[in-house]
PDB file of N, CA and C in Angstrom:
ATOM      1  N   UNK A   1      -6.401 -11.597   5.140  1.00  0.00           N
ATOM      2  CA  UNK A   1      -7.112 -10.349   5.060  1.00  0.00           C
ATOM      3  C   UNK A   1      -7.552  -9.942   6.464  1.00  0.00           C
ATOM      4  N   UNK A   2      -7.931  -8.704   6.510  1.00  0.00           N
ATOM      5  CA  UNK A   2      -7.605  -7.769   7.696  1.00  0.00           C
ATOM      6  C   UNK A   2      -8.716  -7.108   7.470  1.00  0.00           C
ATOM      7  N   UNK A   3     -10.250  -6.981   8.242  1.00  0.00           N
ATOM      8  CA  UNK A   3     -11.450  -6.157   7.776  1.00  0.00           C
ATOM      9  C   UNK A   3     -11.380  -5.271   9.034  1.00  0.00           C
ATOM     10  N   UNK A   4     -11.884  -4.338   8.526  1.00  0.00           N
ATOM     11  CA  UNK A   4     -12.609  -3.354   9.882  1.00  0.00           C
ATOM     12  C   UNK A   4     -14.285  -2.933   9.106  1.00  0.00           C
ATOM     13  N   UNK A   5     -15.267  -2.231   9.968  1.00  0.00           N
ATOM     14  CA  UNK A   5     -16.124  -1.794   9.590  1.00  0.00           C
ATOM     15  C   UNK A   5     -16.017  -0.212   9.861  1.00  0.00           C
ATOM     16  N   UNK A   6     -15.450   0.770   9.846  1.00  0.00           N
ATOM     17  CA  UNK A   6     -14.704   1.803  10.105  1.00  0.00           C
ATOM     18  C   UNK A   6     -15.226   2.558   9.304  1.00  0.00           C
ATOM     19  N   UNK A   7     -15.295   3.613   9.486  1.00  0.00           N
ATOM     20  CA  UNK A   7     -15.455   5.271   8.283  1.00  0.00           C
ATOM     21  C   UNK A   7     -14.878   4.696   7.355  1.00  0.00           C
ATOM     22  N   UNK A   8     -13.561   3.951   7.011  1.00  0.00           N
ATOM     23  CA  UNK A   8     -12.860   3.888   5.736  1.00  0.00           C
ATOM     24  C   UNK A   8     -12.469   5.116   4.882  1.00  0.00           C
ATOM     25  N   UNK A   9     -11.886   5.266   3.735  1.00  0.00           N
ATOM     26  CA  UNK A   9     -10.767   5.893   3.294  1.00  0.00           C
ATOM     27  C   UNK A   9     -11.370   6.257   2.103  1.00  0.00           C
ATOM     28  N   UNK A  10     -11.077   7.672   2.024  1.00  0.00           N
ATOM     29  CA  UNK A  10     -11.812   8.012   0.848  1.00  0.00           C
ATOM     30  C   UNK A  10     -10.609   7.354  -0.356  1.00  0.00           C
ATOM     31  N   UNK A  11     -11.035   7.257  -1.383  1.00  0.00           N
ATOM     32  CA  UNK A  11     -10.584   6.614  -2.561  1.00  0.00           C
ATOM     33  C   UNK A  11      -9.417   8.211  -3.079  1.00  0.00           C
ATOM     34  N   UNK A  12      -9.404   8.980  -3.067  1.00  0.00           N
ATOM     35  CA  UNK A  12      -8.092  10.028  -3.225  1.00  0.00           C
ATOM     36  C   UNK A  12      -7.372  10.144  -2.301  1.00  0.00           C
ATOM     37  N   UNK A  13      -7.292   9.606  -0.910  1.00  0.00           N
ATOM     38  CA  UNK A  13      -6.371   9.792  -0.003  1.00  0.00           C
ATOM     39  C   UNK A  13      -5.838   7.814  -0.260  1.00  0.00           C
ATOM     40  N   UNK A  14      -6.051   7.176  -0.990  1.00  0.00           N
ATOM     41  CA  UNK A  14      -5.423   5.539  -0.727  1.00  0.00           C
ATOM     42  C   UNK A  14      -4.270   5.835  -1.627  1.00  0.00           C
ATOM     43  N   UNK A  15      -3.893   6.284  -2.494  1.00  0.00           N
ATOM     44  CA  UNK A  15      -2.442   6.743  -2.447  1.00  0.00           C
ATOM     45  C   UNK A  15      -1.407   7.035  -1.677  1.00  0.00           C
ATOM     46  N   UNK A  16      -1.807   8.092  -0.945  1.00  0.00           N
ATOM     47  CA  UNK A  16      -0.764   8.469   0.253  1.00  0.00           C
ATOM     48  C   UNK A  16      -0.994   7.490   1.394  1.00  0.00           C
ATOM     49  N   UNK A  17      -1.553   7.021   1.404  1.00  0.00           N
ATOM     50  CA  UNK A  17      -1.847   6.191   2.837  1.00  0.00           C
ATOM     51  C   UNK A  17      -0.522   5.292   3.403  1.00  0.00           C
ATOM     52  N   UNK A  18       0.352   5.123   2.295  1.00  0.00           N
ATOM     53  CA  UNK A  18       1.729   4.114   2.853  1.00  0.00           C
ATOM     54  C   UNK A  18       2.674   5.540   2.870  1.00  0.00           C
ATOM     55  N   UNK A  19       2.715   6.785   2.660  1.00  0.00           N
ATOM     56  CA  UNK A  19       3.540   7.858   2.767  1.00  0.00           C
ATOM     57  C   UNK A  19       4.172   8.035   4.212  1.00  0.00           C
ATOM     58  N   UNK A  20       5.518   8.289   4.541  1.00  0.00           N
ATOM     59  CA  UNK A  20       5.534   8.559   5.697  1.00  0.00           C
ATOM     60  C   UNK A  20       5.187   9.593   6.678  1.00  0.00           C
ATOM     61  N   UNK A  21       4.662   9.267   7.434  1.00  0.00           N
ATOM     62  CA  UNK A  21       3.934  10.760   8.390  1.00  0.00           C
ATOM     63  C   UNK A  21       2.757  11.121   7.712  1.00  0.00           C
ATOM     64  N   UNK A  22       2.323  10.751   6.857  1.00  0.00           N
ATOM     65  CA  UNK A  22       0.866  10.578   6.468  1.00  0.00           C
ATOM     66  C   UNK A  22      -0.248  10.059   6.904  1.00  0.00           C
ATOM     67  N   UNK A  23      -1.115  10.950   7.303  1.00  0.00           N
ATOM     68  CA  UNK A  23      -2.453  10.743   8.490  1.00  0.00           C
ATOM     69  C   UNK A  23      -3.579  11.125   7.980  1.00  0.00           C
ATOM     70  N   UNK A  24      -4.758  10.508   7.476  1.00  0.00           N
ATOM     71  CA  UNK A  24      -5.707  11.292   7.002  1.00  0.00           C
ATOM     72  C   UNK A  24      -6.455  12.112   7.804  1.00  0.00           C
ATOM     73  N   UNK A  25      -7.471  13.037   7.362  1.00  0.00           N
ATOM     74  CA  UNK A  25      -7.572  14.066   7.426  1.00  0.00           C
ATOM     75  C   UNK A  25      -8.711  13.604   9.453  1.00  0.00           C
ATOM     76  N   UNK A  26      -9.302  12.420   9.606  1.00  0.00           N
ATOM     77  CA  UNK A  26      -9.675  12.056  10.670  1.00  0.00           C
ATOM     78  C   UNK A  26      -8.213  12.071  11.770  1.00  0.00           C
ATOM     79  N   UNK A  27      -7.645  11.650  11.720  1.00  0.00           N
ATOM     80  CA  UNK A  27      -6.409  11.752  12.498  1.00  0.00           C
ATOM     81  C   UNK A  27      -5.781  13.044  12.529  1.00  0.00           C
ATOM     82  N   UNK A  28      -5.625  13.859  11.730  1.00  0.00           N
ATOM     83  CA  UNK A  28      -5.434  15.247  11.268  1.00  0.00           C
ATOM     84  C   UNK A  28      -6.275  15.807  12.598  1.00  0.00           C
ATOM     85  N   UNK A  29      -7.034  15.859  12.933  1.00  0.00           N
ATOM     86  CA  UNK A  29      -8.113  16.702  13.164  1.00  0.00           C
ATOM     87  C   UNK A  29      -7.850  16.272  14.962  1.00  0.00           C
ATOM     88  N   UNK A  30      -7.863  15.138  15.126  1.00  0.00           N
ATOM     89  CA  UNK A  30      -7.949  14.535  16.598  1.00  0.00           C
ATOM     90  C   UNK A  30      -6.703  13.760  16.841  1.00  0.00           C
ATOM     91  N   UNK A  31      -5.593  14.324  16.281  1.00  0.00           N
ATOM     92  CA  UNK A  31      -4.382  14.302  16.820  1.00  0.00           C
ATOM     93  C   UNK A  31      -3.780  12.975  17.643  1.00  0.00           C
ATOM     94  N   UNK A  32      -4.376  11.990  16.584  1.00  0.00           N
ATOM     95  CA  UNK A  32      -4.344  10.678  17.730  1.00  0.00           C
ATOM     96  C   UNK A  32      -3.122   9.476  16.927  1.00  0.00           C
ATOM     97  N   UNK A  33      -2.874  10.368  15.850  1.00  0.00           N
ATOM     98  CA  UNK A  33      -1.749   9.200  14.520  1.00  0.00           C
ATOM     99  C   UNK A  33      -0.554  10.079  14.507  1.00  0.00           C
ATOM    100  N   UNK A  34       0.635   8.741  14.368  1.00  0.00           N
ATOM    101  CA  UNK A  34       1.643   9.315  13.767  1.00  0.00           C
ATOM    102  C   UNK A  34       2.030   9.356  12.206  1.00  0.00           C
ATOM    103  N   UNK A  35       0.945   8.689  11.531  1.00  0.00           N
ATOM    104  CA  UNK A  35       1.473   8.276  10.357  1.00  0.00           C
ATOM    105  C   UNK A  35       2.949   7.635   9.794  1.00  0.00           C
ATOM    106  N   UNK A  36       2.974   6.619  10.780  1.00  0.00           N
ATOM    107  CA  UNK A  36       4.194   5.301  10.387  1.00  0.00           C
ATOM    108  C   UNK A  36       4.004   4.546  10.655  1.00  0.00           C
ATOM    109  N   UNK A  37       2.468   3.433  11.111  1.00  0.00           N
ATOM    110  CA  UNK A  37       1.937   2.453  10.915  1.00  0.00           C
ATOM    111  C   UNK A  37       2.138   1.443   9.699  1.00  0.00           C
ATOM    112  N   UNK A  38       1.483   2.420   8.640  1.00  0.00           N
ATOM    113  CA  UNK A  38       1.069   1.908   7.597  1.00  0.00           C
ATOM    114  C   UNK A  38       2.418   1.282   6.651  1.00  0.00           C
ATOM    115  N   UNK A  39       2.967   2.731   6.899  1.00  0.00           N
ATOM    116  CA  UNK A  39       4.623   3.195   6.044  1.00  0.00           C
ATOM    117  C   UNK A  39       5.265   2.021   6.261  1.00  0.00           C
ATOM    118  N   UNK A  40       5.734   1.903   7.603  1.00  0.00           N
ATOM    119  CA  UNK A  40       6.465   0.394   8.156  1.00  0.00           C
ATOM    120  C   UNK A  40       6.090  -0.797   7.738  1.00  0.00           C
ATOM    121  N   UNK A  41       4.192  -1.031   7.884  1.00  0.00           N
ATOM    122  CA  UNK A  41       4.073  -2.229   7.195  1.00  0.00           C
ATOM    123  C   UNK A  41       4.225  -2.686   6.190  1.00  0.00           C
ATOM    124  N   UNK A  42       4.168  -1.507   4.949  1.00  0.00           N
ATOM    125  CA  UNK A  42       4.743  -1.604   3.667  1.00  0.00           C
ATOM    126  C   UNK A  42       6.166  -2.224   3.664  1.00  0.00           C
ATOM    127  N   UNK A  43       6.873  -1.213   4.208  1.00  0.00           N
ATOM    128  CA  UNK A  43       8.594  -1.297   4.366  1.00  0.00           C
ATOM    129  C   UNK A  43       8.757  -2.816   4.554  1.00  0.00           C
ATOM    130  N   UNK A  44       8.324  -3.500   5.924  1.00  0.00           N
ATOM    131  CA  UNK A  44       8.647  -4.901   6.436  1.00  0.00           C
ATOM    132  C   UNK A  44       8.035  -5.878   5.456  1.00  0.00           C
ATOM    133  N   UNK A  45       6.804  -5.776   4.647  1.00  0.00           N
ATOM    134  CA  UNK A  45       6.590  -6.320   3.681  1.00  0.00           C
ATOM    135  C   UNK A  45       7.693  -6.452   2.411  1.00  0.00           C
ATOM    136  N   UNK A  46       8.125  -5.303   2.082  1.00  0.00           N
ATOM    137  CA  UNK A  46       8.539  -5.440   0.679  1.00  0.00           C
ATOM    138  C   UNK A  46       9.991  -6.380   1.351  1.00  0.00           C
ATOM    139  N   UNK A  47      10.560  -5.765   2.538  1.00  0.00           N
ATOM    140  CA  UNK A  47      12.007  -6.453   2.405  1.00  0.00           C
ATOM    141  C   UNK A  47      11.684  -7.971   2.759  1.00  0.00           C
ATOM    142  N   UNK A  48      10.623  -7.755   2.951  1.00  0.00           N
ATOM    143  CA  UNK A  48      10.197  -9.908   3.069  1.00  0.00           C
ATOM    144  C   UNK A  48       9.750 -10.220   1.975  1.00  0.00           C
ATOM    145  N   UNK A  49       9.256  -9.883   0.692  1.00  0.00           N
ATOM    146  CA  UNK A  49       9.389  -9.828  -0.335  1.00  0.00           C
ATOM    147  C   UNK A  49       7.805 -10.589  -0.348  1.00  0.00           C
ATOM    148  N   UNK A  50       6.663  -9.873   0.239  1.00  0.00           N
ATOM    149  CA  UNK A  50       5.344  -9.846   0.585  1.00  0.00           C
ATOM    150  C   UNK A  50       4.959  -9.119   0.181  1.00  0.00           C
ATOM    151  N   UNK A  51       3.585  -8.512  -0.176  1.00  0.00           N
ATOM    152  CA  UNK A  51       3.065  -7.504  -0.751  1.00  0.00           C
ATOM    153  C   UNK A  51       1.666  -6.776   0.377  1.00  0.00           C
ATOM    154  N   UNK A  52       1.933  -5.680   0.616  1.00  0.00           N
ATOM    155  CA  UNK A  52       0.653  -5.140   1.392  1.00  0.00           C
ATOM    156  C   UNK A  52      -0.449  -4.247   0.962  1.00  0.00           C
ATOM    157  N   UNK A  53      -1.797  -4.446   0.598  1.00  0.00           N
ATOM    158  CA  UNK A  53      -2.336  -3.773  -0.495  1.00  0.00           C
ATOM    159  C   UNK A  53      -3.683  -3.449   0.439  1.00  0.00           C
ATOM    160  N   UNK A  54      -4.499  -2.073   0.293  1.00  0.00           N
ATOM    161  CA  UNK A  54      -5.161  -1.696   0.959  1.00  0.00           C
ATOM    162  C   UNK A  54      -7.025  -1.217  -0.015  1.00  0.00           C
ATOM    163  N   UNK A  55      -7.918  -1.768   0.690  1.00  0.00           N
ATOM    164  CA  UNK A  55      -8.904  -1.260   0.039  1.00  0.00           C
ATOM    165  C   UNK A  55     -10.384  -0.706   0.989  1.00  0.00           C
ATOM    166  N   UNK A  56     -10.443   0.281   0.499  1.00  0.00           N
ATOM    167  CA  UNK A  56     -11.341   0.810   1.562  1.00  0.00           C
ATOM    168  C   UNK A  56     -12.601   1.672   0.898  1.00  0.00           C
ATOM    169  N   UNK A  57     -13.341   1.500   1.396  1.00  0.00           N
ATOM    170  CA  UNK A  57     -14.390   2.451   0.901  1.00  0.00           C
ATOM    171  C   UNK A  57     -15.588   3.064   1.938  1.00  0.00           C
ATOM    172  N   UNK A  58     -15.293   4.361   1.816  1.00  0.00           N
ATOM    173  CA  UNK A  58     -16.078   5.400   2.921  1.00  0.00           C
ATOM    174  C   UNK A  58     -17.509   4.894   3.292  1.00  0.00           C
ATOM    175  N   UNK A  59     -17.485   4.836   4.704  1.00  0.00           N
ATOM    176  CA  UNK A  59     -19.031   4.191   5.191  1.00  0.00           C
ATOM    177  C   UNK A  59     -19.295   3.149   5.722  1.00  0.00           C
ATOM    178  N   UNK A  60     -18.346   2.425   5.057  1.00  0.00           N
ATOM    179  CA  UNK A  60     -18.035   0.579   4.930  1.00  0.00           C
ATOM    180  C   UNK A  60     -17.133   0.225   5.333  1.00  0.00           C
ATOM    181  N   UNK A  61     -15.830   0.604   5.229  1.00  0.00           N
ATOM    182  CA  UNK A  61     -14.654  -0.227   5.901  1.00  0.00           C
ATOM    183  C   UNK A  61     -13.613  -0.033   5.088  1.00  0.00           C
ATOM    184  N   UNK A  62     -12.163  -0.815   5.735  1.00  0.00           N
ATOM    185  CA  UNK A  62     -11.740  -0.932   5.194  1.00  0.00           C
ATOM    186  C   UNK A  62     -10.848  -2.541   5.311  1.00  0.00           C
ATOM    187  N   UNK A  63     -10.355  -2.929   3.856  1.00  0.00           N
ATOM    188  CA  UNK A  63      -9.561  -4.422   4.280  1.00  0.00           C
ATOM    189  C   UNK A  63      -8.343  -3.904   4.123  1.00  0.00           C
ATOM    190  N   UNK A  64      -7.454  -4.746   4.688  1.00  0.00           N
ATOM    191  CA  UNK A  64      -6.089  -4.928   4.299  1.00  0.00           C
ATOM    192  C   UNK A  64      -5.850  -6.608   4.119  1.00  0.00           C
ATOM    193  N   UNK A  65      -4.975  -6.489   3.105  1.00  0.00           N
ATOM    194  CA  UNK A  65      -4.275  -7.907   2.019  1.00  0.00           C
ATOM    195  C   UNK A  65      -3.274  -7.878   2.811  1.00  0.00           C
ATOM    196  N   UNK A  66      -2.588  -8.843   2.871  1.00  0.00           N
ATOM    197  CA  UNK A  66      -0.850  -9.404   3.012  1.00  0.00           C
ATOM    198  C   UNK A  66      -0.913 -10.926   1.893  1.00  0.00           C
ATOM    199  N   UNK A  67      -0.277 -10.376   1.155  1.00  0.00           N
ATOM    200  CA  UNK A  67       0.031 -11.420   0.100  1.00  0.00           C
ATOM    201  C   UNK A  67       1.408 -12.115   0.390  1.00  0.00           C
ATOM    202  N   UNK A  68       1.518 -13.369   0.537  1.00  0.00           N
ATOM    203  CA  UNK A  68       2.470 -14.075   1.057  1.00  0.00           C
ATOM    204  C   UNK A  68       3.256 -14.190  -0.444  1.00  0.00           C
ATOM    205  N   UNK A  69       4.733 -13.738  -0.565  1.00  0.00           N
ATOM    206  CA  UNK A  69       5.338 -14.440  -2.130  1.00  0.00           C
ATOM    207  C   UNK A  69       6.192 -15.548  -1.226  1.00  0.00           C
ATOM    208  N   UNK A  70       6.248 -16.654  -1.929  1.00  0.00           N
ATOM    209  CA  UNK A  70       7.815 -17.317  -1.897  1.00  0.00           C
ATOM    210  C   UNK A  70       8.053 -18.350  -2.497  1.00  0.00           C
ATOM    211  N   UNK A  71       9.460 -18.009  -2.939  1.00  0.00           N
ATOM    212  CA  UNK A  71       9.844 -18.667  -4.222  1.00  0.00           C
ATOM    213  C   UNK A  71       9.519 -20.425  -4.193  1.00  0.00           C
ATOM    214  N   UNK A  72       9.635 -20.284  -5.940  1.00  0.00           N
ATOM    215  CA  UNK A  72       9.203 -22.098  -6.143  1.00  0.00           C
ATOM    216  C   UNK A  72       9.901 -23.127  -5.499  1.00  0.00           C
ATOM    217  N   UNK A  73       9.945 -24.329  -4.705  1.00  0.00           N
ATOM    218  CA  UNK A  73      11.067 -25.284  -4.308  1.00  0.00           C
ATOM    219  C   UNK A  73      11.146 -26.254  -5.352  1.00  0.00           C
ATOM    220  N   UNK A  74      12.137 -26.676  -5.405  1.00  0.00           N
ATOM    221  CA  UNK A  74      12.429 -27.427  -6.322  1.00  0.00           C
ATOM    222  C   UNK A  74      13.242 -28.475  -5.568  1.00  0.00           C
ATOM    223  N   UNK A  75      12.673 -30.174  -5.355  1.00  0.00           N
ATOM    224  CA  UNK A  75      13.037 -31.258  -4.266  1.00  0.00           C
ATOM    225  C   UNK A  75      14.048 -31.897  -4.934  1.00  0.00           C
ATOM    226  N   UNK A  76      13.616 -32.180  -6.170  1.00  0.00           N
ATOM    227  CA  UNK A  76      14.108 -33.337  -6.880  1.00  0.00           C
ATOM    228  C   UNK A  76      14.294 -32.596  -8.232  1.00  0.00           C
ATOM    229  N   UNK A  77      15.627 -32.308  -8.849  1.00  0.00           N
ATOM    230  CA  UNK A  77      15.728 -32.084 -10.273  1.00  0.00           C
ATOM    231  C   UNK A  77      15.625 -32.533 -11.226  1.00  0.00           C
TER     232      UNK A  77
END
């Protein structure tokens, strides 16, 4: 897990937030995002077959997850 203490994300924009070229409305304004941060980390997650999940709440922060998957080993049958 990944914390910030940040403005954080209003809860109707955490949908779009993995969209590409999607910048909320702080970046919008002060022209400082490209919106393909997020997009990519999704992308490089899923084809590693990881999961990237985001939770944030205005005032407070926000976290980011990286959920590690990988498959069962099996040593001895």
């Amino acid at each position: 897990m990944v914390e910030d203490t940040g403005s954080g994300i209003r809860q109707e924009e955490l949908p779009k937030i993995f969209e590409k070229g999607y910048t909320e409305l702080s970046g919008r304004l002060h022209e400082k995002t490209t919106g393909l941060g997020l997009f990519l980390s999704r992308k490089i997650c899923q084809r590693l077959g990881h999961q990237l999940k985001i939770e944030s709440e205005v005032g407070k922060g926000t976290k980011a997850f990286l959920i590690f998957k990988r498959p069962e080993l099996t040593i001895f049958d």
